[in-house]
N, C-alpha and C. Protein backbone atom coordinates (compact mmCIF):
# COMPACT_ATOMS: atom_id res chain seq x y z
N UNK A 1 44.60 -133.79 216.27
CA UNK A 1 43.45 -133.02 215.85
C UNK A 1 42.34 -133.17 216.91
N UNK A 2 41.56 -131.87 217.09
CA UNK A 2 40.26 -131.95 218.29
C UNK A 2 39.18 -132.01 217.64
N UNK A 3 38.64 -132.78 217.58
CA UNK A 3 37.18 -132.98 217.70
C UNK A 3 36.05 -132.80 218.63
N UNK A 4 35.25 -131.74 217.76
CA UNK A 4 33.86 -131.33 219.02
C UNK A 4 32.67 -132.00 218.54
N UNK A 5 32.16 -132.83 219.28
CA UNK A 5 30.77 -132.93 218.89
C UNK A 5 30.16 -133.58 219.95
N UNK A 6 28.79 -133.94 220.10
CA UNK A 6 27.85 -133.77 221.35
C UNK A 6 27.94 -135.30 222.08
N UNK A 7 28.04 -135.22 223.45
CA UNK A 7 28.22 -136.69 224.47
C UNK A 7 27.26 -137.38 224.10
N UNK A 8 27.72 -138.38 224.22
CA UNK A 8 26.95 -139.87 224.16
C UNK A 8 26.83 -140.20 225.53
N UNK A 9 26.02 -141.46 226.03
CA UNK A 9 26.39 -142.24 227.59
C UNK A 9 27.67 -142.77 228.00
N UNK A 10 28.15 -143.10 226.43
CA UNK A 10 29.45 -143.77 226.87
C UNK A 10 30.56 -143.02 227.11
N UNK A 11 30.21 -141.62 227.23
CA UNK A 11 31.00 -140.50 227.70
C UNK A 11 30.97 -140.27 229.38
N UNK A 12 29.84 -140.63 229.42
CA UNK A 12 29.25 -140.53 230.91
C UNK A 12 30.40 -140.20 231.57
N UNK A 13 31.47 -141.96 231.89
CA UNK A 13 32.43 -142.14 233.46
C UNK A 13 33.49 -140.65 233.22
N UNK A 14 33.82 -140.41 231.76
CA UNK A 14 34.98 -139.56 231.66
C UNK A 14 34.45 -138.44 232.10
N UNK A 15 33.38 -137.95 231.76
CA UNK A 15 32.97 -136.60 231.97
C UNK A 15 33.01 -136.30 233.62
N UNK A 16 32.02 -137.42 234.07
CA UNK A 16 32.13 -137.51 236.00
C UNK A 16 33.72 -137.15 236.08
N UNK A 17 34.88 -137.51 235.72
CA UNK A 17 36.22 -137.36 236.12
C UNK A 17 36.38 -136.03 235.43
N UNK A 18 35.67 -135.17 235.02
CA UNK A 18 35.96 -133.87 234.33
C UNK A 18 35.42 -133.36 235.58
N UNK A 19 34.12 -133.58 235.73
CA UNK A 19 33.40 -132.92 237.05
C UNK A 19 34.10 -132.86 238.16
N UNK A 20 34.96 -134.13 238.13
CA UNK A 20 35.08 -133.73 239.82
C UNK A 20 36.57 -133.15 239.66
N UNK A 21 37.34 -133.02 238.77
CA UNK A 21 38.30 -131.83 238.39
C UNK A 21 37.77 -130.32 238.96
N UNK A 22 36.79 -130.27 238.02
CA UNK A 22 35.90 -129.06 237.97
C UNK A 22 35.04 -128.57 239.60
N UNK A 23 34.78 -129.51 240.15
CA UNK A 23 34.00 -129.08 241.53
C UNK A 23 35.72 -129.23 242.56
N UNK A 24 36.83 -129.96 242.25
CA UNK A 24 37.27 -129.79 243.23
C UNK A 24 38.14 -128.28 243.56
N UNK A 25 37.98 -127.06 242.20
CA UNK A 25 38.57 -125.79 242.50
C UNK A 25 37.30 -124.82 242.78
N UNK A 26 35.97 -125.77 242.87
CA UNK A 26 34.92 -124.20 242.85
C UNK A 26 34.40 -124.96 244.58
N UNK A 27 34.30 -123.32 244.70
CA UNK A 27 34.28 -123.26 246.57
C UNK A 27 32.54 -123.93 246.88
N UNK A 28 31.49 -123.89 246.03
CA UNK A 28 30.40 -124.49 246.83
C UNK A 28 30.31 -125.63 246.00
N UNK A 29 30.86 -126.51 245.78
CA UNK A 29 30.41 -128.00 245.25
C UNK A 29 31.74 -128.63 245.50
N UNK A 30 30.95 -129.96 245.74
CA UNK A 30 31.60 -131.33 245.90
C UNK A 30 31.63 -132.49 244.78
N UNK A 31 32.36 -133.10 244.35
CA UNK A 31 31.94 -134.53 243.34
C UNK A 31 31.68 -135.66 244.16
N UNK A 32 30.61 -136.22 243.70
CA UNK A 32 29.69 -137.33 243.84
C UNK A 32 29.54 -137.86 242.58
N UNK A 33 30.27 -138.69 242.45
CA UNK A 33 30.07 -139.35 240.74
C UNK A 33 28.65 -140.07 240.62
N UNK A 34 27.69 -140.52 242.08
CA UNK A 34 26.36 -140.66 241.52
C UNK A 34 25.62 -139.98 241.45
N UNK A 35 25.71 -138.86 242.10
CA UNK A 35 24.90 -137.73 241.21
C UNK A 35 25.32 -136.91 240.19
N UNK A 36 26.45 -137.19 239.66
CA UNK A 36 26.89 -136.54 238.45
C UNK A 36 26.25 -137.18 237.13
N UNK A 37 26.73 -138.91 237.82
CA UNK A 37 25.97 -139.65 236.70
C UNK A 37 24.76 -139.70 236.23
N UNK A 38 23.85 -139.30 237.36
CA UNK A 38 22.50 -139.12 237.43
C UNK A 38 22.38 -137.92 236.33
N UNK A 39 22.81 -137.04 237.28
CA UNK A 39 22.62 -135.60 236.34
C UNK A 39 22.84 -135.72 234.60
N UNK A 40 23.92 -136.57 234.53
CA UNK A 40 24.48 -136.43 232.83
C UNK A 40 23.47 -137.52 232.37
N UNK A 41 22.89 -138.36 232.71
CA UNK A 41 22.01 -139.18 232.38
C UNK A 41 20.49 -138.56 231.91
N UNK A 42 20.20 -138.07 232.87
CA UNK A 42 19.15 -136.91 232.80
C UNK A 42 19.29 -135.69 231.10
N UNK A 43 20.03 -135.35 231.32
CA UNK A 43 19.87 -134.24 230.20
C UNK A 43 20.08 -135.11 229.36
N UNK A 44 21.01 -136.14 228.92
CA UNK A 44 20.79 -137.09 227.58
C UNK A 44 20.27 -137.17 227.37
N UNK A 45 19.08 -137.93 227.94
CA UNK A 45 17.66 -138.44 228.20
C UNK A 45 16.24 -137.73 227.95
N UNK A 46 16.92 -136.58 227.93
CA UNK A 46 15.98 -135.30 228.19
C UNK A 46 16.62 -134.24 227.02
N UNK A 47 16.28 -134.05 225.99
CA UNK A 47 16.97 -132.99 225.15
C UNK A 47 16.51 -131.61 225.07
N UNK A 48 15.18 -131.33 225.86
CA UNK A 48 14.29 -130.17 226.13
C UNK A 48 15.09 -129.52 227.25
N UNK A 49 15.72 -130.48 228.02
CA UNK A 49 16.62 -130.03 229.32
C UNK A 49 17.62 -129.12 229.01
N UNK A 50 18.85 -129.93 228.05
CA UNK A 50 19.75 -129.45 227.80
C UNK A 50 20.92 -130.20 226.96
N UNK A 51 21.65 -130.62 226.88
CA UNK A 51 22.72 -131.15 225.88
C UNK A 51 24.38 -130.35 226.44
N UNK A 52 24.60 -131.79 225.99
CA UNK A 52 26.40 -132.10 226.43
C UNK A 52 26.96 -132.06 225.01
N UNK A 53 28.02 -132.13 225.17
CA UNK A 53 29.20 -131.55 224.05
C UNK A 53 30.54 -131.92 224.80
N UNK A 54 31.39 -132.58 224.11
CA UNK A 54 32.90 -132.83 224.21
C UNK A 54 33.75 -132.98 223.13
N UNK A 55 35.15 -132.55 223.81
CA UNK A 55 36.52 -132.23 222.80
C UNK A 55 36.83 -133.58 222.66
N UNK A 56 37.33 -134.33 221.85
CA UNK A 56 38.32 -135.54 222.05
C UNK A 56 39.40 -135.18 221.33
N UNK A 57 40.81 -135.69 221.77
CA UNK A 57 41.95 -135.82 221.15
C UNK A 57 42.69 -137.07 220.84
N UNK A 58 42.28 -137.93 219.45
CA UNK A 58 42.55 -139.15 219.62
C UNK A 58 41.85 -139.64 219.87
N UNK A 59 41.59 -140.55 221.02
CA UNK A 59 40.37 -141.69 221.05
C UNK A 59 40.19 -141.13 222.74
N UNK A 60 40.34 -139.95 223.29
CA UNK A 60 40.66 -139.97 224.72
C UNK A 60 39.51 -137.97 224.56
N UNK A 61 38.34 -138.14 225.53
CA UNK A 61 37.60 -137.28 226.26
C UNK A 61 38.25 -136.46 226.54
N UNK A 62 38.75 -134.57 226.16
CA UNK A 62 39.61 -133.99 227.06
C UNK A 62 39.24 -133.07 227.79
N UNK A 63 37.98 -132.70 227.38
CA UNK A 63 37.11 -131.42 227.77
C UNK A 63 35.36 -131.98 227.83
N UNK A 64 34.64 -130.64 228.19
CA UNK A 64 33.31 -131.00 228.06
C UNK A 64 32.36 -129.78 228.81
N UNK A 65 31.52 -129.28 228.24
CA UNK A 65 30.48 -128.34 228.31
C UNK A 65 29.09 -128.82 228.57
N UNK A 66 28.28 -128.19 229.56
CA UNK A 66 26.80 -128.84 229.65
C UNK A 66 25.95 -127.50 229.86
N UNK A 67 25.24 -127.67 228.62
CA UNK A 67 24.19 -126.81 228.50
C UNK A 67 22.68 -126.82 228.83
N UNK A 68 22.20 -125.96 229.74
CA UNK A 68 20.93 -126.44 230.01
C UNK A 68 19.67 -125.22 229.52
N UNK A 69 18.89 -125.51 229.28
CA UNK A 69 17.36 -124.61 228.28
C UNK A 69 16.71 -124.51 229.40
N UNK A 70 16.57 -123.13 228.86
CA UNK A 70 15.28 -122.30 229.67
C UNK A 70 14.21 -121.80 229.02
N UNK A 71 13.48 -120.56 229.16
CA UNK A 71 12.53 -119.63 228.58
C UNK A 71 12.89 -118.04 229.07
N UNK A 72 13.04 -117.43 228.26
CA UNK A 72 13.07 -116.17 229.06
C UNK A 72 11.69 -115.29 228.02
N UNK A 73 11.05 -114.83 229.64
CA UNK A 73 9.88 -114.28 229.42
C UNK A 73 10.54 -112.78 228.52
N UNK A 74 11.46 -111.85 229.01
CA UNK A 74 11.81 -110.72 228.56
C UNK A 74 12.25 -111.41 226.97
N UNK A 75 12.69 -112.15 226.40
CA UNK A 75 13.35 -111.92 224.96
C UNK A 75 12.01 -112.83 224.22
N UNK A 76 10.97 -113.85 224.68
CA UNK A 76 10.40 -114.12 224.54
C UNK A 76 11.28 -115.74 223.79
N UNK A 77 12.12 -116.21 224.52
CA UNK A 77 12.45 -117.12 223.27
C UNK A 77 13.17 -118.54 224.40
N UNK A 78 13.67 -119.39 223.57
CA UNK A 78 14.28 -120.41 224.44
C UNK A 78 16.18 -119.43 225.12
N UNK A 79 16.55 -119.70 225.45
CA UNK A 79 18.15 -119.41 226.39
C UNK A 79 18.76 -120.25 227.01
N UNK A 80 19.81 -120.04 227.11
CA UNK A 80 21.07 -121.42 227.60
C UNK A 80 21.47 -120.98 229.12
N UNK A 81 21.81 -121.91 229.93
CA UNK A 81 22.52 -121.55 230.90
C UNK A 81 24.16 -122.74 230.36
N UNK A 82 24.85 -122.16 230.28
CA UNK A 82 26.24 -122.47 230.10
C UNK A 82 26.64 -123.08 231.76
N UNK A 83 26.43 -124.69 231.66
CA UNK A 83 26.36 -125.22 233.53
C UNK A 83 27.82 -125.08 233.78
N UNK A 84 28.32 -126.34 232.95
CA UNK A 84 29.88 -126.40 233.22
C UNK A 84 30.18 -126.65 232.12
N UNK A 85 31.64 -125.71 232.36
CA UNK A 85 32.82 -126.03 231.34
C UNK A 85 33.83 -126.23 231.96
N UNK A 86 34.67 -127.34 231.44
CA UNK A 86 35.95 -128.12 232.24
C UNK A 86 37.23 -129.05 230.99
N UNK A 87 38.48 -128.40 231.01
CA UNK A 87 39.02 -129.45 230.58
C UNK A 87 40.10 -129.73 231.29
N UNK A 88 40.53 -131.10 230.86
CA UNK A 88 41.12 -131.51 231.57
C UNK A 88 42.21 -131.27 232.06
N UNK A 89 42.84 -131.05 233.07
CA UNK A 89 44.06 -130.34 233.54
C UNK A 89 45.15 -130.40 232.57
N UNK A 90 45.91 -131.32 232.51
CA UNK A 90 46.94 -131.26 231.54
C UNK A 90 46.20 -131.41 229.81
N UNK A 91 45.46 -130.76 229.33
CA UNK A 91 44.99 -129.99 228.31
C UNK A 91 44.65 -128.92 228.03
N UNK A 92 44.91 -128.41 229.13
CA UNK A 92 44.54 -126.50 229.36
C UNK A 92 45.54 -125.93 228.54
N UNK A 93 45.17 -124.54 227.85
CA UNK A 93 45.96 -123.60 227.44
C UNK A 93 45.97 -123.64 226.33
N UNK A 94 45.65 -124.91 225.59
CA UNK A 94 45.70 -125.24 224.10
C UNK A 94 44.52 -124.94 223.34
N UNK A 95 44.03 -123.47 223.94
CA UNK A 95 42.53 -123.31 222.75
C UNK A 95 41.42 -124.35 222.28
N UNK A 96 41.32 -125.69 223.26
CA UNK A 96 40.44 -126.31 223.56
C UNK A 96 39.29 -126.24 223.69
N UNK A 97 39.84 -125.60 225.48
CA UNK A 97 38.07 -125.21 225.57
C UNK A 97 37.55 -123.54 224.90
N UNK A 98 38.20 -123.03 224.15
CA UNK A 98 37.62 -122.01 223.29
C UNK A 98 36.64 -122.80 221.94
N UNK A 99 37.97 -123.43 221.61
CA UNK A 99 37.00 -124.51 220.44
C UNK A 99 36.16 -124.70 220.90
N UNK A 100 35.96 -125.61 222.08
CA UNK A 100 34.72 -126.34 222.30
C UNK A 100 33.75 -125.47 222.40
N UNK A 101 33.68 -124.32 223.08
CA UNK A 101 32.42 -123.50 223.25
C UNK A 101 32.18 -122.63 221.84
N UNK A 102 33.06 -122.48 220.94
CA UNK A 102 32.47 -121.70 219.82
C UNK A 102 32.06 -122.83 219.13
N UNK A 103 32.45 -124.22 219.16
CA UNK A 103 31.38 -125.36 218.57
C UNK A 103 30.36 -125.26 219.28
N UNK A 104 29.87 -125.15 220.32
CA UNK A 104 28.51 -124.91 221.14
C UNK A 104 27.61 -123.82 220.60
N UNK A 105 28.19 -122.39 220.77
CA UNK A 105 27.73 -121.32 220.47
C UNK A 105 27.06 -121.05 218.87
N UNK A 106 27.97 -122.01 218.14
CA UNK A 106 27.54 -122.41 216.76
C UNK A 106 26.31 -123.13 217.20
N UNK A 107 26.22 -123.70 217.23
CA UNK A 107 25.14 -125.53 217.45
C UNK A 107 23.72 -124.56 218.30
N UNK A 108 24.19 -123.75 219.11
CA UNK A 108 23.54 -123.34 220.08
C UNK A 108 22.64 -121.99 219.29
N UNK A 109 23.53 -121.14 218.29
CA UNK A 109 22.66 -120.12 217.27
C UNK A 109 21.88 -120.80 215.79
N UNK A 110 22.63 -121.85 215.74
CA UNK A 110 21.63 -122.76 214.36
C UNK A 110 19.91 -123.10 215.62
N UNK A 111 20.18 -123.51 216.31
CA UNK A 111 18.67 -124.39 217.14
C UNK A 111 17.95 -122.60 217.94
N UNK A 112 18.70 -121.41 217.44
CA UNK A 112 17.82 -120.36 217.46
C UNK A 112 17.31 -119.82 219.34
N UNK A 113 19.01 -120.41 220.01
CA UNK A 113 18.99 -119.99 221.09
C UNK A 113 19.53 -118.56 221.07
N UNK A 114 18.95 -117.36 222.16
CA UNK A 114 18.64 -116.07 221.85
C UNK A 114 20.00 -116.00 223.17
N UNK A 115 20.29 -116.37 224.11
CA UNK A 115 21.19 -116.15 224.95
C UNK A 115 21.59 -117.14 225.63
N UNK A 116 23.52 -117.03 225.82
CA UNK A 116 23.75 -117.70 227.10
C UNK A 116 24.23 -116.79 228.06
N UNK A 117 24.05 -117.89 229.55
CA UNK A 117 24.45 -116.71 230.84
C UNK A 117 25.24 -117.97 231.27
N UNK A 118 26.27 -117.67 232.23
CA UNK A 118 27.02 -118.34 233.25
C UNK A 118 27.25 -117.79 234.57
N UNK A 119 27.62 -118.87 235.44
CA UNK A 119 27.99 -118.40 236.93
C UNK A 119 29.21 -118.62 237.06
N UNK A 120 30.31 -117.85 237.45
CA UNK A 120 31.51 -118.04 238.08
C UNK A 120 31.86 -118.04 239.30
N UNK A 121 32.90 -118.63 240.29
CA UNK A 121 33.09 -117.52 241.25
C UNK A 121 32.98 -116.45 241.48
N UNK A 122 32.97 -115.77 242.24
CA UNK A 122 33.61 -114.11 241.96
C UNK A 122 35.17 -113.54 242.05
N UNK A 123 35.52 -114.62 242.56
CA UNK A 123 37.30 -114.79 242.73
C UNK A 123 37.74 -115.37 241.69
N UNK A 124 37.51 -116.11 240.67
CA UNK A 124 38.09 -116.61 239.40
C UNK A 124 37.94 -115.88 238.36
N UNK A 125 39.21 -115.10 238.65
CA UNK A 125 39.52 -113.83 237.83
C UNK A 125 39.58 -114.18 235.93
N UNK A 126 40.71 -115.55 236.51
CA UNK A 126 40.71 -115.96 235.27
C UNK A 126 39.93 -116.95 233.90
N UNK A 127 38.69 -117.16 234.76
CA UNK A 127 37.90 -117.69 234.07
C UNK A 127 36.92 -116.79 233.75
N UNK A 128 36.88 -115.60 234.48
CA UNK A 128 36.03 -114.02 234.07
C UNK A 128 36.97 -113.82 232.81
N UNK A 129 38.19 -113.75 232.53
CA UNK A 129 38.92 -113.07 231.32
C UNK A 129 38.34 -114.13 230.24
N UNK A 130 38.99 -115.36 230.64
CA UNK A 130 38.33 -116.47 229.70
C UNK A 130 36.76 -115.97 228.57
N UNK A 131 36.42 -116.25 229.83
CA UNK A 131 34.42 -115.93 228.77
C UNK A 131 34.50 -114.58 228.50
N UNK A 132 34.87 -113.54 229.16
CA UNK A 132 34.96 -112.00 228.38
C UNK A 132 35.60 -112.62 227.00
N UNK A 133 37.00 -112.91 227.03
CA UNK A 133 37.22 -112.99 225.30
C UNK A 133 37.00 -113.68 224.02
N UNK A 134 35.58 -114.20 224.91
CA UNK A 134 34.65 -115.42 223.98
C UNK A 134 33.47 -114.28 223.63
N UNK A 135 33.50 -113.02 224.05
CA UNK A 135 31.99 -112.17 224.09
C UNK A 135 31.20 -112.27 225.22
N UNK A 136 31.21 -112.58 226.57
CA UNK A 136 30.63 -112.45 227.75
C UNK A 136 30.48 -111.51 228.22
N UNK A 137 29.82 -110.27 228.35
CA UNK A 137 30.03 -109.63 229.33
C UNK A 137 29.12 -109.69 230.96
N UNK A 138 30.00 -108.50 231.29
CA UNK A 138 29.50 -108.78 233.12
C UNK A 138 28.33 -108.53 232.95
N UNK A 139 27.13 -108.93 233.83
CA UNK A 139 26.21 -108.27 234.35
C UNK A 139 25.51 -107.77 235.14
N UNK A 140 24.89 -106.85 235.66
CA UNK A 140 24.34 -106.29 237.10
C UNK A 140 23.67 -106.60 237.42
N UNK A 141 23.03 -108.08 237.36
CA UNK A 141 22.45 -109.32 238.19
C UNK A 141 23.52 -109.22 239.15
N UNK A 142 22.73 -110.15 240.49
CA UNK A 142 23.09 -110.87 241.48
C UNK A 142 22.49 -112.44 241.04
N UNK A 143 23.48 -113.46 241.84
CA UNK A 143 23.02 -114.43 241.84
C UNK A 143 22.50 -114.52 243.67
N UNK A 144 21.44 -114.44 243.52
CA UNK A 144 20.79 -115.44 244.83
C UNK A 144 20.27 -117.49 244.74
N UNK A 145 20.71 -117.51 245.79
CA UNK A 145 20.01 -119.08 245.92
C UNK A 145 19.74 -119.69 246.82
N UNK A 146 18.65 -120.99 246.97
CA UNK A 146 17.70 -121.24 248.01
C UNK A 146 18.13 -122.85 247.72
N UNK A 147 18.94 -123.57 248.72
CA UNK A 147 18.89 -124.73 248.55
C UNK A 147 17.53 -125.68 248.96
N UNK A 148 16.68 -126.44 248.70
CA UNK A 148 15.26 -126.69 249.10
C UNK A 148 15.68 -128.44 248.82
């Protein structure tokens, strides 16, 4: 049986080993487990930031989602950026990480968030099908960015 519900610290090391799953197929990031740790430390710490969420199966971390809060001036309300979603390689395929994000999307419309957005590749065809059949659609944004 899977269980969804929101990271603790002591999730922390597993999740870093989700991350660097997760950064080692996307073309602009690297894993650095101390700034991962940093990072997941931070939004714990910080719940205005954003909030973590993980699958377990058994007593074992298999997945994990990190959501981070914004403002959007146009809807006038709080909004999600959907950072990462990752499970773990040999747990893929098993409607996991669907669970996990419609436990989010739940959690995420009770606290009266008005939208989420995500970034993909533009070559990960199959993680475009993925979030389309969760309700994603494309949009005619560009992403620009300014490393500083």
């Amino acid at each position: 049986m899977t269980v969804f519900r929101k990271a603790t610290a002591a999730d922390i090391p597993v999740m870093c080993v989700l991350l660097a799953e997760l950064f080692a197929q996307e073309a602009e990031f690297t894993p650095d487990e101390s700034k991962q740790t940093s990072a997941l430390k931070t939004i714990l710490d910080n719940p205005n930031v954003g909030c973590l969420f993980v699958a377990e199966q058994g007593d074992r971390v298999v997945a994990m989602v990190n959501i981070l809060f914004t403002v959007s001036t146009a809807l006038g309300a709080t909004v999600a950026i959907l950072e990462d979603v990752v499970v773990a390689e040999d747990y893929r395929g098993g409607k996991i990480g669907s669970g996990l994000l419609r436990h989010v999307f739940k959690t995420l419309e009770e606290q009266g968030i008005k939208r989420v957005s995500l970034l993909t590749d533009s070559d990960n065809l199959k993680a475009q099908s993925f979030y389309q059949q969760l309700g994603f659609e494309l949009s005619s944004m560009r992403t620009l960015r300014k490393f500083l």
